[in-house]
Protein backbone atom coordinates (compact mmCIF):
# COMPACT_ATOMS: atom_id res chain seq x y z
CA UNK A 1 -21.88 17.19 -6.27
CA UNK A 2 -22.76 15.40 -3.07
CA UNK A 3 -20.14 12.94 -1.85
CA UNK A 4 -21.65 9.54 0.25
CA UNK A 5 -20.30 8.45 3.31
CA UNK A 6 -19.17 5.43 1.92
CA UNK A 7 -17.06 7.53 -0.26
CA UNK A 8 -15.34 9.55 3.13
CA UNK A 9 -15.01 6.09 4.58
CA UNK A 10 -13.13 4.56 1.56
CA UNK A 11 -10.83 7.84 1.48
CA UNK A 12 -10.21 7.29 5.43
CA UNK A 13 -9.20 3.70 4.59
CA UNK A 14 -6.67 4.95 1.86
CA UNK A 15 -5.19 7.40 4.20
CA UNK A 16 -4.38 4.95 6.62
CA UNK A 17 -3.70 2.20 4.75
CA UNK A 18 -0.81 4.83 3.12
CA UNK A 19 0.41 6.09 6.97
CA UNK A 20 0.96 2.72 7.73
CA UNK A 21 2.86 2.19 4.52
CA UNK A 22 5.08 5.36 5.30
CA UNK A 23 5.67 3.87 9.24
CA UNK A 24 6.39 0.45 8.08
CA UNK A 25 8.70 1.61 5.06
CA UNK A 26 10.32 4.23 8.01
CA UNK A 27 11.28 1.52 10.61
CA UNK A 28 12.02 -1.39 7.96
CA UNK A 29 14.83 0.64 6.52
CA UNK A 30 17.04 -0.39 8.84
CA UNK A 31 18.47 -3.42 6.83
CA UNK A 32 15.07 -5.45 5.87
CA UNK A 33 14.68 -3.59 2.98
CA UNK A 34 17.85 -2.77 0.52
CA UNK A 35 16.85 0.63 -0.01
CA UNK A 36 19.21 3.35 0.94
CA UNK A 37 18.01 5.89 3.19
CA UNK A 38 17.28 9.06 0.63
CA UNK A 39 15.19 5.60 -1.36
CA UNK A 40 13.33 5.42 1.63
CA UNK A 41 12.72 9.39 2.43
CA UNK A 42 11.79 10.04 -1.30
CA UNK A 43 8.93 7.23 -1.22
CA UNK A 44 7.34 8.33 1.87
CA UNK A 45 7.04 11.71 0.98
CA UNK A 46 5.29 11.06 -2.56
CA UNK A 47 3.41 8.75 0.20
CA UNK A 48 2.65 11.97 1.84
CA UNK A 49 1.87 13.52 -1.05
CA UNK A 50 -0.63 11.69 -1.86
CA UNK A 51 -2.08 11.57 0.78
CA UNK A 52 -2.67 15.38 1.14
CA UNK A 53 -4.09 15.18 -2.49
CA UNK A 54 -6.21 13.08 -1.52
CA UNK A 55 -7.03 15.28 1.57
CA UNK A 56 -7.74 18.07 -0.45
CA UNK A 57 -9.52 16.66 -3.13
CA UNK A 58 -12.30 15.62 -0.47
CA UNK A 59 -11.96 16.54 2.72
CA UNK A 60 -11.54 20.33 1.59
CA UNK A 61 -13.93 19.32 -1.45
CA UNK A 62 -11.29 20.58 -3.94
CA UNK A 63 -12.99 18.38 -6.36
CA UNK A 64 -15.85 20.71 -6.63
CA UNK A 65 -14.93 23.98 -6.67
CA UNK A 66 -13.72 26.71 -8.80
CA UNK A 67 -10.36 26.19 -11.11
CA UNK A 68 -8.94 29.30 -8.74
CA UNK A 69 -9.86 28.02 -5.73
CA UNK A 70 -7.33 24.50 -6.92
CA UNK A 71 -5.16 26.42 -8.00
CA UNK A 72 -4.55 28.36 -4.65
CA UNK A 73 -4.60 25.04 -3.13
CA UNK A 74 -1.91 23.60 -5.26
CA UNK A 75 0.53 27.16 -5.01
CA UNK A 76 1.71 25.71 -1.51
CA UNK A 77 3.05 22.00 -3.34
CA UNK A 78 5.01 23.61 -6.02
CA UNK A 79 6.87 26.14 -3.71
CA UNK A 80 7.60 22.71 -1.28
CA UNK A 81 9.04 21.24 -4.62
CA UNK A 82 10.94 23.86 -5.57
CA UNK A 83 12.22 24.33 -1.90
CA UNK A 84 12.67 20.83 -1.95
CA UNK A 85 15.01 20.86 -4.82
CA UNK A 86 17.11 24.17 -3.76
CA UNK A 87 17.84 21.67 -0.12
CA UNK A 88 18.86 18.76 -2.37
CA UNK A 89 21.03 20.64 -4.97
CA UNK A 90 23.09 22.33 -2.62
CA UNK A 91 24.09 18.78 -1.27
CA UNK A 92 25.74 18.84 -4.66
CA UNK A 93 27.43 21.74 -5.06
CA UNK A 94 29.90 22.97 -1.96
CA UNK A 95 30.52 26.77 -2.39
């Protein structure tokens, strides 16, 4: 499946369009927005996450190619998620 320019060009819009989201939502947290900080952190990285979805998908052409090769591409996300979650719970529990 051959992807258009107009379709890399529409993708390059959405990444920036979401980086300036993350930069805006990063310095307006301050006191403009009534978000606490960890509101703030959590919403730019699914912001990030997105965006290296969408990266993937077609930049690397993920969209096209084998089940295995997604898969391999996807390993990396859960193991941030799960390291993710092993940073966060031990902010809970003090040993």
């Amino acid at each position: 499946m051959q992807i258009s320019q107009r379709t890399y060009v529409v993708i390059g819009i959405w990444l920036a369009g979401l980086m300036l989201l993350g930069v805006v939502l990063s310095e307006a947290s301050g006191g403009i927005l009534p978000l606490p900080k960890w509101g703030i952190v959590t919403i730019v990285l699914g912001l990030s996450t997105v965006k290296a979805g969408l990266v993937a998908l077609y930049y690397m052409h993920l969209q096209s190619d084998q089940r295995v090769l997604a898969w391999i591409a996807l390993v990396p996300f859960v193991l941030i998620a799960l390291a993710l979650g092993v940073v966060f719970s031990s902010a809970f529990v003090r040993l």
